[in-house]
Protein backbone atom coordinates (compact mmCIF):
# COMPACT_ATOMS: atom_id res chain seq x y z
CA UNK A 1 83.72 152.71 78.91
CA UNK A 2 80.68 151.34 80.64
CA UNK A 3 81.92 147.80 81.18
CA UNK A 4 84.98 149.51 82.61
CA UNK A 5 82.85 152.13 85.16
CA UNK A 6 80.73 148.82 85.90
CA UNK A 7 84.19 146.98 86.97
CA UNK A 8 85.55 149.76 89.39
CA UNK A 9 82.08 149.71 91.13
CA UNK A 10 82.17 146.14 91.79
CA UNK A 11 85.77 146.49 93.03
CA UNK A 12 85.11 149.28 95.04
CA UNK A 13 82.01 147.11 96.48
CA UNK A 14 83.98 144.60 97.30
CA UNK A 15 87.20 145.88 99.06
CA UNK A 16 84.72 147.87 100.79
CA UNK A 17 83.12 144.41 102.23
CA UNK A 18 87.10 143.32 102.76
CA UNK A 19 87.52 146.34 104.93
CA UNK A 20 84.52 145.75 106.86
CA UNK A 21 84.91 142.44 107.43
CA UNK A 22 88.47 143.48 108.74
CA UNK A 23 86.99 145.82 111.33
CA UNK A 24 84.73 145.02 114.50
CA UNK A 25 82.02 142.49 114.47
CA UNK A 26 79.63 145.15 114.82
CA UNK A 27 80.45 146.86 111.46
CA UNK A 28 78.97 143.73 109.60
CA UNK A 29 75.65 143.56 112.02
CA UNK A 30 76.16 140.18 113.75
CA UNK A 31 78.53 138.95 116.01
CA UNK A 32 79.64 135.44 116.49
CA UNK A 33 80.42 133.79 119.89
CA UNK A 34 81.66 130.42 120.84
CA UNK A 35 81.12 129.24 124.83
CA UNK A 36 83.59 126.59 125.43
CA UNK A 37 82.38 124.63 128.33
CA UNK A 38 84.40 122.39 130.20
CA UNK A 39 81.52 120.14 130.63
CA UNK A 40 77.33 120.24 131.16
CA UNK A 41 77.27 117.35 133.86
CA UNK A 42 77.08 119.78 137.35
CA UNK A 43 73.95 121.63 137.67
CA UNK A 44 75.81 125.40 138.25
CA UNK A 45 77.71 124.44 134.74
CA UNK A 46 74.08 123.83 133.15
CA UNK A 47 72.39 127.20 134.71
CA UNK A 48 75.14 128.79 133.91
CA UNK A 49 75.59 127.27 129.93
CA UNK A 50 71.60 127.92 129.70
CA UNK A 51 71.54 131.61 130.86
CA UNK A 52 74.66 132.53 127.87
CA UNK A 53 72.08 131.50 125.09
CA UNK A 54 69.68 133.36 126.74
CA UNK A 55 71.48 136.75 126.86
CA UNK A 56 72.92 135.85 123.52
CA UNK A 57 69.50 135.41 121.86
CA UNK A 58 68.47 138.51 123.81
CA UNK A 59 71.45 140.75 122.09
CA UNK A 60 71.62 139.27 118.20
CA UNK A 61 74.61 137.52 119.14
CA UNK A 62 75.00 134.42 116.91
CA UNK A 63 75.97 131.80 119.91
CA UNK A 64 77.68 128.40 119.63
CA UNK A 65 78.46 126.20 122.51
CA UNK A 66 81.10 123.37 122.63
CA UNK A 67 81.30 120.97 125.51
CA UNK A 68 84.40 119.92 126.38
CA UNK A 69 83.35 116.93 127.99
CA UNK A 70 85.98 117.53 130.92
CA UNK A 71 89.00 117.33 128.41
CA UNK A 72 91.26 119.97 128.22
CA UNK A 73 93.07 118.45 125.16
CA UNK A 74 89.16 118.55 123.82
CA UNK A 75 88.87 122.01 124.49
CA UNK A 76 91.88 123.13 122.61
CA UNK A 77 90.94 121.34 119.55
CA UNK A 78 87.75 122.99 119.93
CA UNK A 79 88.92 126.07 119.89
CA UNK A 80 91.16 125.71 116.90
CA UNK A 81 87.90 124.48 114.39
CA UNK A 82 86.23 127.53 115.69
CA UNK A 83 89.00 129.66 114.66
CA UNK A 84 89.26 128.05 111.59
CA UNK A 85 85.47 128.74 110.83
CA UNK A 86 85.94 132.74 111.64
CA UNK A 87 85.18 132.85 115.36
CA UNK A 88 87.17 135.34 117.13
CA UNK A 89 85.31 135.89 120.16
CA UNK A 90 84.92 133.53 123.31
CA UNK A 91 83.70 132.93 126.91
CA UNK A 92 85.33 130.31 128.47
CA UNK A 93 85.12 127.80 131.07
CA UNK A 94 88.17 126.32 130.98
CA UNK A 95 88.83 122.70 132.41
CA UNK A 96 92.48 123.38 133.70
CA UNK A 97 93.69 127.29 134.13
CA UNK A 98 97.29 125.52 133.09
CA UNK A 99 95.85 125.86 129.42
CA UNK A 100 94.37 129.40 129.51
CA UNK A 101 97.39 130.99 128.41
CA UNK A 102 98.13 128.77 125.31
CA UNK A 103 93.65 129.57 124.58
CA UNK A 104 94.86 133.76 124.95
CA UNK A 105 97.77 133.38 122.15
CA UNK A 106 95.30 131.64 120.18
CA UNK A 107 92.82 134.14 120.45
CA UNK A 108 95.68 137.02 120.23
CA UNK A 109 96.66 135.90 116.77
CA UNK A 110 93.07 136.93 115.20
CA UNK A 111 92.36 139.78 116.73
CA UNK A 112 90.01 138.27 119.03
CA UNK A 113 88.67 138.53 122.17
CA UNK A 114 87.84 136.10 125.43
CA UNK A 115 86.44 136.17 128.83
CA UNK A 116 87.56 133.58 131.41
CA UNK A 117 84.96 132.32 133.81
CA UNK A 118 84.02 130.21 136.79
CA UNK A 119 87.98 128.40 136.47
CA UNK A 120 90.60 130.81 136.87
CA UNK A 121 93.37 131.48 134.33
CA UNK A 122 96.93 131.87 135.06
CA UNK A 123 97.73 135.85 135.41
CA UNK A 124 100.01 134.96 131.93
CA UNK A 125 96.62 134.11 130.31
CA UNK A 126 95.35 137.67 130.93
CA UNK A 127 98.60 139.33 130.25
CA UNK A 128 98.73 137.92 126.61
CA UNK A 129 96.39 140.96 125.48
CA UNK A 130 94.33 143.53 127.29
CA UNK A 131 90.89 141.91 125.35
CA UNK A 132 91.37 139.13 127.78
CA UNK A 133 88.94 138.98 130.80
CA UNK A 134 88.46 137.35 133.95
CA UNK A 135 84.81 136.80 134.71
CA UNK A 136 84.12 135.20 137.85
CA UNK A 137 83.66 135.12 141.68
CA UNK A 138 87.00 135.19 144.14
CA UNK A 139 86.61 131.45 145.30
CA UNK A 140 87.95 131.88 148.99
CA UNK A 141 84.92 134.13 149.70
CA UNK A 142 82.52 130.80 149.09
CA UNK A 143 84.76 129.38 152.02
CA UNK A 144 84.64 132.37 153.90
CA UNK A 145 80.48 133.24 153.97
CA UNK A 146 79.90 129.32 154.43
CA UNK A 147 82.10 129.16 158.23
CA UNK A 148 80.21 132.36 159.23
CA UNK A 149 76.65 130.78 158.73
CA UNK A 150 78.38 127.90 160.67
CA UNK A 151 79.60 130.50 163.41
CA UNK A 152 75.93 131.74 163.66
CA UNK A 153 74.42 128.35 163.70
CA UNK A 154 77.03 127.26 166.93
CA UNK A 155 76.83 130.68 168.47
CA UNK A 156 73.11 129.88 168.69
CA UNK A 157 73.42 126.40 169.49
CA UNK A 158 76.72 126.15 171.74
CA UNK A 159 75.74 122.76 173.45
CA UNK A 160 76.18 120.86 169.49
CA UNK A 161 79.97 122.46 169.71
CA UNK A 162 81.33 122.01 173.08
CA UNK A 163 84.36 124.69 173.73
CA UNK A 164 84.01 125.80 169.97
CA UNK A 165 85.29 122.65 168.78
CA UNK A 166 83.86 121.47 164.87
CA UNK A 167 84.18 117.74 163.78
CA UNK A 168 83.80 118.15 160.51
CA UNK A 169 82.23 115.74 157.59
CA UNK A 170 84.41 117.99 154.49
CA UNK A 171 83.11 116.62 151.20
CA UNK A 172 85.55 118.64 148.17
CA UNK A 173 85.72 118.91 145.14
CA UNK A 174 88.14 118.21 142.30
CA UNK A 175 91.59 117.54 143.72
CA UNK A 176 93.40 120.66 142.29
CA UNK A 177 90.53 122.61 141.40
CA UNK A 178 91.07 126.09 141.72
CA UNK A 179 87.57 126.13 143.89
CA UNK A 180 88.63 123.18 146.15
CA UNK A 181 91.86 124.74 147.21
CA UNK A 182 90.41 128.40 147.66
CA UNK A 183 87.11 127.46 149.50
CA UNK A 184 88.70 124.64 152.07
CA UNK A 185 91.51 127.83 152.77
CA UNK A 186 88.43 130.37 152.96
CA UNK A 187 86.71 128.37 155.15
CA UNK A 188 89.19 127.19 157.39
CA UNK A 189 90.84 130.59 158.08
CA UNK A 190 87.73 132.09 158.93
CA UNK A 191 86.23 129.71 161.07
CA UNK A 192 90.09 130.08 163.03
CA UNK A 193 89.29 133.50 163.06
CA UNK A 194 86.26 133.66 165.10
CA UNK A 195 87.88 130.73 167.34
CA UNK A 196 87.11 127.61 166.34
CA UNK A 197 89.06 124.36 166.62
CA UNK A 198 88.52 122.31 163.33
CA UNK A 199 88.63 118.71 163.37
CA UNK A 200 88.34 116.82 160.33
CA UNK A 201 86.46 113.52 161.06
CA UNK A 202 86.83 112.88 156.95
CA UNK A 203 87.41 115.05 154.67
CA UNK A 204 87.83 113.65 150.34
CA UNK A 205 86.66 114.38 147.09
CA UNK A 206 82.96 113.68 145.50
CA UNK A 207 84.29 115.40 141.97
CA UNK A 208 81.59 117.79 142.50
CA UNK A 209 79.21 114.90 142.22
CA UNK A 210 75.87 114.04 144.38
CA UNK A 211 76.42 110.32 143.95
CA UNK A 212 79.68 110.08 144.27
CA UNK A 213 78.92 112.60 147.81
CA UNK A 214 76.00 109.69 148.74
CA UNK A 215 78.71 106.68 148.59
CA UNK A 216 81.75 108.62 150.53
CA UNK A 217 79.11 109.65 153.30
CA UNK A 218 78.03 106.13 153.22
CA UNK A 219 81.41 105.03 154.10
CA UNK A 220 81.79 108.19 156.60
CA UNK A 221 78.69 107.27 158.97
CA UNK A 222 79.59 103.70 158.98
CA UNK A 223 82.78 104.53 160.34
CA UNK A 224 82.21 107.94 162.25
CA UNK A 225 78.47 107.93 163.21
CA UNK A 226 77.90 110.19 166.12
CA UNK A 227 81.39 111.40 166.17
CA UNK A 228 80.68 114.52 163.54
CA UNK A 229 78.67 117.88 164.31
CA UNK A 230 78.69 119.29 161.23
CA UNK A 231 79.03 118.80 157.46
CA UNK A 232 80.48 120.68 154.66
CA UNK A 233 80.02 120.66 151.26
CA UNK A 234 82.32 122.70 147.91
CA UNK A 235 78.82 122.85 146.36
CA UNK A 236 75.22 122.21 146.46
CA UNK A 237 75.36 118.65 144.21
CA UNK A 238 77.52 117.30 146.90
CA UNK A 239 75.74 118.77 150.20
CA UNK A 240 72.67 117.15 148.27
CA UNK A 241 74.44 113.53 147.91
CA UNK A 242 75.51 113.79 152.00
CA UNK A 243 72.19 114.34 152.74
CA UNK A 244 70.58 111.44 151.10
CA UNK A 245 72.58 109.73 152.88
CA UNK A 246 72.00 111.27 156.37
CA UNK A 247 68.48 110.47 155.68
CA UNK A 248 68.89 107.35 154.92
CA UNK A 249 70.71 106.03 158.19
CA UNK A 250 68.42 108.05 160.03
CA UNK A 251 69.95 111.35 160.44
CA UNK A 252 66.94 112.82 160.80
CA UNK A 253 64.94 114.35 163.85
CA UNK A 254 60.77 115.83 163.66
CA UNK A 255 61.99 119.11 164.84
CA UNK A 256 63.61 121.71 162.63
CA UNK A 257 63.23 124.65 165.07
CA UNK A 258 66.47 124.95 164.21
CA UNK A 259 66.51 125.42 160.62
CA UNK A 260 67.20 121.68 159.60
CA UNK A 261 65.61 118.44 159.97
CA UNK A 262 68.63 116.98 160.45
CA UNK A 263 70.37 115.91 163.14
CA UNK A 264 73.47 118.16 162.25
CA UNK A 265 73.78 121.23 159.53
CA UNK A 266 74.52 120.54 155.89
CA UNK A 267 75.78 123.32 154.18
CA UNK A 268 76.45 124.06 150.28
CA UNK A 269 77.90 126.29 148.41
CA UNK A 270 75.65 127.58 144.59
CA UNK A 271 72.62 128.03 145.61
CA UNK A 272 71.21 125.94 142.84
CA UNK A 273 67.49 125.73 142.48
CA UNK A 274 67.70 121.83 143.51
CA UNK A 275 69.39 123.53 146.62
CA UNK A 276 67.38 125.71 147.59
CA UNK A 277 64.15 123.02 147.12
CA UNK A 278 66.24 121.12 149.97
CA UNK A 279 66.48 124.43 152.02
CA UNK A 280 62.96 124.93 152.12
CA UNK A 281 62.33 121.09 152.60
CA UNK A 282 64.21 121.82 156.05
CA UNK A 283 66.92 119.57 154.64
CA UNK A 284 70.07 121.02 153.61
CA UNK A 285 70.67 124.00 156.35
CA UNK A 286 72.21 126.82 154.00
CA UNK A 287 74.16 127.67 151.29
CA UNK A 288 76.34 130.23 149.41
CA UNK A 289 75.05 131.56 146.14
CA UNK A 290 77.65 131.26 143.43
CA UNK A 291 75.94 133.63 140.54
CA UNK A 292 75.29 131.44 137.36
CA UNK A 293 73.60 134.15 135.95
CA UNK A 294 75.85 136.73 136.96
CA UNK A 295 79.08 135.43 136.21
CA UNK A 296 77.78 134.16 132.75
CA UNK A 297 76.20 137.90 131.72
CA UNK A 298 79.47 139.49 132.80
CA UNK A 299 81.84 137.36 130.72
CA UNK A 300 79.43 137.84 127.84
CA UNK A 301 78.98 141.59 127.74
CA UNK A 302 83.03 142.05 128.51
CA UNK A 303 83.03 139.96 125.70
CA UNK A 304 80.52 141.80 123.32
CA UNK A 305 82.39 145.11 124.81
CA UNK A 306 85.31 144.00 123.09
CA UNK A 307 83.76 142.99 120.13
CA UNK A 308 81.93 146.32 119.43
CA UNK A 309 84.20 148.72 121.05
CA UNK A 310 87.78 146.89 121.07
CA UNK A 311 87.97 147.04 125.03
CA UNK A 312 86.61 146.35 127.98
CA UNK A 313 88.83 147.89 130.27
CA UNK A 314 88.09 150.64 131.86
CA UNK A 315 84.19 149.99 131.25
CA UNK A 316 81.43 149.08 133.72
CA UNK A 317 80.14 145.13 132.84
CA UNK A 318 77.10 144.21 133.88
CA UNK A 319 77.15 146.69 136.55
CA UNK A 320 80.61 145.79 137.66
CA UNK A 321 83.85 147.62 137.51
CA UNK A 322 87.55 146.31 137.84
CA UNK A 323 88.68 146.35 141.42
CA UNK A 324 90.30 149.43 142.45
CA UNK A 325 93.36 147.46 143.97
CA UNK A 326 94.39 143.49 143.51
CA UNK A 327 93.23 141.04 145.79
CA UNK A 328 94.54 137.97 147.53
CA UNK A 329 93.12 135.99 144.61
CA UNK A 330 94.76 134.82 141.53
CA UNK A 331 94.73 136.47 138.79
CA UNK A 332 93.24 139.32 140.79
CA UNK A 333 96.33 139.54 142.73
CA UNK A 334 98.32 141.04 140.09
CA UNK A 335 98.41 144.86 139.37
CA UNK A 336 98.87 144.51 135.85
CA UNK A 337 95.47 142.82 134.68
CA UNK A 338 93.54 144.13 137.84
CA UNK A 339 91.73 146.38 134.96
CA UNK A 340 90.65 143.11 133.18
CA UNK A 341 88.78 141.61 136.27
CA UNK A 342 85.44 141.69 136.67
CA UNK A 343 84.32 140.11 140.28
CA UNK A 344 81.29 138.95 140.67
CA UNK A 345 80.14 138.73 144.39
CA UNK A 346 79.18 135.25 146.00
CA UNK A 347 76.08 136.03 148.74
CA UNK A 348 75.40 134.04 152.14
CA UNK A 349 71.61 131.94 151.42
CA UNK A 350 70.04 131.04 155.05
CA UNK A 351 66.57 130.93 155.98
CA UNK A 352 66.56 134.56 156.41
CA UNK A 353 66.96 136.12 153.18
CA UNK A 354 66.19 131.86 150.94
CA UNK A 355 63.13 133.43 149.70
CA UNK A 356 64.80 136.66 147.26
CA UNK A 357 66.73 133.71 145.67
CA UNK A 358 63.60 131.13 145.29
């Protein structure tokens, strides 16, 4: 009779683990995350890669990161070994947003949960399952805050743009990207709005890349010197790469009374800290912070939402709520996951306010 008693206890014990187990993460006391990083070679990718193991240390969330080397293919078989191995809950920078909805039925079939950030999904991605986020910043925005520090720079300085007119240096980034076609349209409709005439003197991708930035401006002042007033940069890396190369054909003036020491304004977009050392330096005129930290913290804790509580909709992440109405923005644009977007805000970095950032 004892042996028997003995038995049932064990069994109860142990479909009791079963059931737990089968119920939230939080039920068992630890919670395992993957990041799946489309690669750690750009400086916002790094910040951004660093600051998730920080708030995951911070919140006893047992973190893993993969590195998907810029490989999409990669990614996918990443993320099929960490289902394998129990995962079930994911942020995700995703190389190519064409994928993200293949990642979400993946995820679906476990129960699990994801947050895509920095590279938008597809709106299909999002409406696989209502424990799929978007965690990110809308990219036009980036475009938009860099042509008004270029409006403020001209409408200062209206004898370096005779009649409004801006002959541009437009360094871009991945052909395709989701940032290089939503910044160049930011940028360019603004800068029409407040009357500008745009001229692109050269305009190519530097893959996000300072040297790659350094040998197309090379080629760019060798060919257009003194025919450009400005230069634009999709990030900080390649703003950086143009203006080793200003310096080193002698771009350069002793006076920065206007914010630069440069002959013409170089401006970014991340507001990375190697940016912002150039800012100070007088070098690179301004930038637009893109929110490593913020963007990362959001897609974890609508992540860890869903992993405790089964839902972030509906909830305030990292101080953020879902946009009351959709915006011009994929996937943002679409009613039906508005609730699963969580926006975080880009922010214009000039001289003015460069030191809350430093």
């Amino acid at each position: 009779m004892k042996k028997v008693l003995v038995a049932l206890m064990v069994l109860v014990l142990a479909v009791g683990s079963v059931f737990a187990q089968g119920g939230t993460e939080a039920a068992t006391g630890t919670i395992k995350m993957a990041g799946i990083i489309r690669n750690q070679n750009e400086q916002f990718v790094k910040n951004y890669t660093e600051n998730l193991k920080k708030v995951a240390a911070a919140n006893g969330v047992d973190l893993v990161i993969m590195d998907g080397e810029g490989q999409v293919d990669k990614q996918l078989d990443q993320l099929s070994t960490l289902i394998s191995q129990g995962y079930k809950y994911f942020v995700i920078i995703i190389q190519d947003g064409s994928a993200s909805e293949q990642m979400a039925q993946m995820i679906k079939e476990v129960g699990g949960a994801a947050a895509f950030s920095n590279i938008q999904p597809s709106v299909e991605a999002l409406k696989v399952s209502t424990k799929m986020y978007y965690a990110s910043s809308p990219e036009a925005v980036a475009g938009q805050y860099q042509a008004r520090i270029l409006d403020e720079y001209f409408t200062k300085y209206p004898e370096k743009a005779p009649g409004k007119v801006l002959n541009m240096l437009y360094l871009e980034g991945q052909l395709g990207h989701p940032a290089q076609i939503n910044r160049e349209a930011g940028l360019i409709d603004e800068l029409q709005k407040f009357g500008y005439t745009v001229n692109f003197v050269a305009k190519d991708t530097a893959n996000w890349t300072p040297d790659q930035a350094q040998q197309k401006m090379d080629a760019w002042l060798a060919a257009f010197g003194g025919k450009f007033n400005c230069v634009v940069a999709q990030n900080d890396d390649m703003a950086l790469g143009a203006i080793e190369s200003l310096k080193a054909a002698k771009y350069t003036k002793a006076d920065a009374s206007d914010g630069t020491k440069l002959t013409v304004p170089v401006i970014g977009v991340d507001a990375t800290p190697t940016g912002l050392a150039s800012m100070k330096a007088d070098e690179m005129y301004a930038t637009v912070l893109q929110d490593a930290i913020g963007q990362s913290e959001t897609a974890f804790y609508a992540v860890l939402e869903a992993a405790k509580t089964g839902t972030a909709v509906g909830k305030t992440i990292n101080g953020l709520t879902a946009p009351a109405a959709p915006i011009d923005e994929a996937p943002a644009n679409d009613a039906a996951v508005i609730a699963q977007c969580f926006l975080v805000p880009f922010k214009p970095v000039t001289k003015a306010n460069m030191a809350e950032f430093l």
